[in-house]
C-alpha atoms as a PDB file:
ATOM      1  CA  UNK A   1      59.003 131.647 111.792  1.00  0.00           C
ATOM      2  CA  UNK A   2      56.460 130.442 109.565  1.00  0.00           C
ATOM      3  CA  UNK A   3      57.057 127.459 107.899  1.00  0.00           C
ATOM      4  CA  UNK A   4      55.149 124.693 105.508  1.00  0.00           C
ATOM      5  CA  UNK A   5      55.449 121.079 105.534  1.00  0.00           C
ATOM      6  CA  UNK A   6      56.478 119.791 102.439  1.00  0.00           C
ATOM      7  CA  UNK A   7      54.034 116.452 102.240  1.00  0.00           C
ATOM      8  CA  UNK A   8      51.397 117.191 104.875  1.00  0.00           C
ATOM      9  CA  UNK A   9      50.520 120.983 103.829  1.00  0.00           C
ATOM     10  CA  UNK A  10      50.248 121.685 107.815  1.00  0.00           C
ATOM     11  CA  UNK A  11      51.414 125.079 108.528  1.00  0.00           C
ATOM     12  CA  UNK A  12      53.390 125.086 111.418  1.00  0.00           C
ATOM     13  CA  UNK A  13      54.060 128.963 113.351  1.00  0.00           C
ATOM     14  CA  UNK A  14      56.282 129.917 115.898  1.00  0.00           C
ATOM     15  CA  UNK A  15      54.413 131.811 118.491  1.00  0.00           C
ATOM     16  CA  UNK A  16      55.543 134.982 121.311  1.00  0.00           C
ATOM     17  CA  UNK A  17      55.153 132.526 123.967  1.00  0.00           C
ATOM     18  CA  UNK A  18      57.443 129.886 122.868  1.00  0.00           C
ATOM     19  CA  UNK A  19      54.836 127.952 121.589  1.00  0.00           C
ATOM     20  CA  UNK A  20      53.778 126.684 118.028  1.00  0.00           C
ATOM     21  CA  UNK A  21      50.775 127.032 116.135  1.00  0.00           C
ATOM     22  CA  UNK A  22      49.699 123.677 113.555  1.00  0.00           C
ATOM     23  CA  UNK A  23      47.420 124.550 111.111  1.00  0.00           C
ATOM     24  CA  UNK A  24      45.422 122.506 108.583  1.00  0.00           C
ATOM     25  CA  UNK A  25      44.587 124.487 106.113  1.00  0.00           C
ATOM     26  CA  UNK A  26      42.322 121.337 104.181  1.00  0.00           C
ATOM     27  CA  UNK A  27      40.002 121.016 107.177  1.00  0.00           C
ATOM     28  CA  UNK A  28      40.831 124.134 109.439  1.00  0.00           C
ATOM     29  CA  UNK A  29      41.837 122.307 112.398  1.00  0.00           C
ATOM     30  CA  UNK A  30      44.394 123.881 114.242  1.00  0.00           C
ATOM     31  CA  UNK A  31      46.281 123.060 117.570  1.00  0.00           C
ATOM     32  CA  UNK A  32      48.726 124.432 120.136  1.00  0.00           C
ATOM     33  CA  UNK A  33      51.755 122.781 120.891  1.00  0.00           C
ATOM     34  CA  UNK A  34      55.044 123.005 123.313  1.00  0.00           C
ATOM     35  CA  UNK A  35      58.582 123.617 122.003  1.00  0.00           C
ATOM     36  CA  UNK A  36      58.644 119.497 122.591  1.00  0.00           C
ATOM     37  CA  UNK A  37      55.706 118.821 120.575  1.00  0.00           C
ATOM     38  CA  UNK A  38      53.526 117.980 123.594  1.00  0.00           C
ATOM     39  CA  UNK A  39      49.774 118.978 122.696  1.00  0.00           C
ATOM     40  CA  UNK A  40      48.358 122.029 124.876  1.00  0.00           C
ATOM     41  CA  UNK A  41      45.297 122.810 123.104  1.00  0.00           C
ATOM     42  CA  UNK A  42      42.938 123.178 119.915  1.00  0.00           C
ATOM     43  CA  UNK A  43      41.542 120.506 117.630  1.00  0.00           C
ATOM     44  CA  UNK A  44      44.192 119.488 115.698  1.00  0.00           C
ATOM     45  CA  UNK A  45      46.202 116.937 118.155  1.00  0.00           C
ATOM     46  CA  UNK A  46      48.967 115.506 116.072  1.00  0.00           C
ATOM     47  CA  UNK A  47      51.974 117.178 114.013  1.00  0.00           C
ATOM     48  CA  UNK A  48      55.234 116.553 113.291  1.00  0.00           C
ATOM     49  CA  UNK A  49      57.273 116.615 116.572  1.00  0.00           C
ATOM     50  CA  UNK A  50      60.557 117.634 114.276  1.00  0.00           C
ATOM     51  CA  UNK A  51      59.450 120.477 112.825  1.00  0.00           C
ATOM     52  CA  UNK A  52      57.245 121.856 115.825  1.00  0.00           C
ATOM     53  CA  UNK A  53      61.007 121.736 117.664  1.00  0.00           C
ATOM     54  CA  UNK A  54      62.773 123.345 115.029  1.00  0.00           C
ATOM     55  CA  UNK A  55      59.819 126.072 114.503  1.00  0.00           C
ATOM     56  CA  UNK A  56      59.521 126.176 118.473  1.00  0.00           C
ATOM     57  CA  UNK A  57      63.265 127.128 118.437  1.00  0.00           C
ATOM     58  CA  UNK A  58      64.559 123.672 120.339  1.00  0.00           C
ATOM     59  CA  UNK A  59      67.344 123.156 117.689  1.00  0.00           C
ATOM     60  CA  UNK A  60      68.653 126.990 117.641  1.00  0.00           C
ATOM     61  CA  UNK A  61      70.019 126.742 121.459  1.00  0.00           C
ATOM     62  CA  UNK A  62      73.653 125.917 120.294  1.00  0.00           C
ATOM     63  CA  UNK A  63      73.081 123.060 118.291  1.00  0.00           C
ATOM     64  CA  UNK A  64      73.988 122.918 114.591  1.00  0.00           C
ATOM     65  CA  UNK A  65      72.175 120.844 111.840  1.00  0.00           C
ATOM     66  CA  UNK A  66      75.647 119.008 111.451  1.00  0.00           C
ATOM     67  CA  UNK A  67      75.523 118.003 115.103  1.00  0.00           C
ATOM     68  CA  UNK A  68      78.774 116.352 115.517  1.00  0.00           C
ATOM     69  CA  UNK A  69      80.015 116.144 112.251  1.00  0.00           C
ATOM     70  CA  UNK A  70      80.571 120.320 111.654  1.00  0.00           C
ATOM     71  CA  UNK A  71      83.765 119.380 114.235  1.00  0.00           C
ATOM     72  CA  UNK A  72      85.111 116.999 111.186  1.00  0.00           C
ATOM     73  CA  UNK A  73      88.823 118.081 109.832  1.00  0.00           C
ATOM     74  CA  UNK A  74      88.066 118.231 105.743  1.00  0.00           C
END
């Protein structure tokens, strides 16, 4: 999954490890982070910890973007 942050302009990549790939494409820095947005390597030490889940796959293990809520009687 490749996705690009709407205000920042960070490109954030899912990896084959698991891991995601943060890239600035202003400057060029570029960093490698956990599924939990926990730096591992690279320049580029800060990104947004939401979307580095969601591209790292954290909110696709049974969980819904309704959370509770898609239980709700309409």
């Amino acid at each position: 999954m490749r996705v690009r942050h709407a205000y920042s302009g960070f490109i954030y990549e899912s990896m084959d490890d698991g891991n995601v790939s943060v890239k600035n494409p202003k400057t060029g820095e570029a960093g490698i982070f956990n599924r939990d947005a926990v730096w591992i390597s690279g320049s580029l030490k800060y990104g947004d910890h939401h979307l580095i889940g969601h591209v790292g796959g954290k909110t696709a293990e049974g969980a819904t973007s309704l959370g509770e809520f898609s239980n709700r009687r309409r």
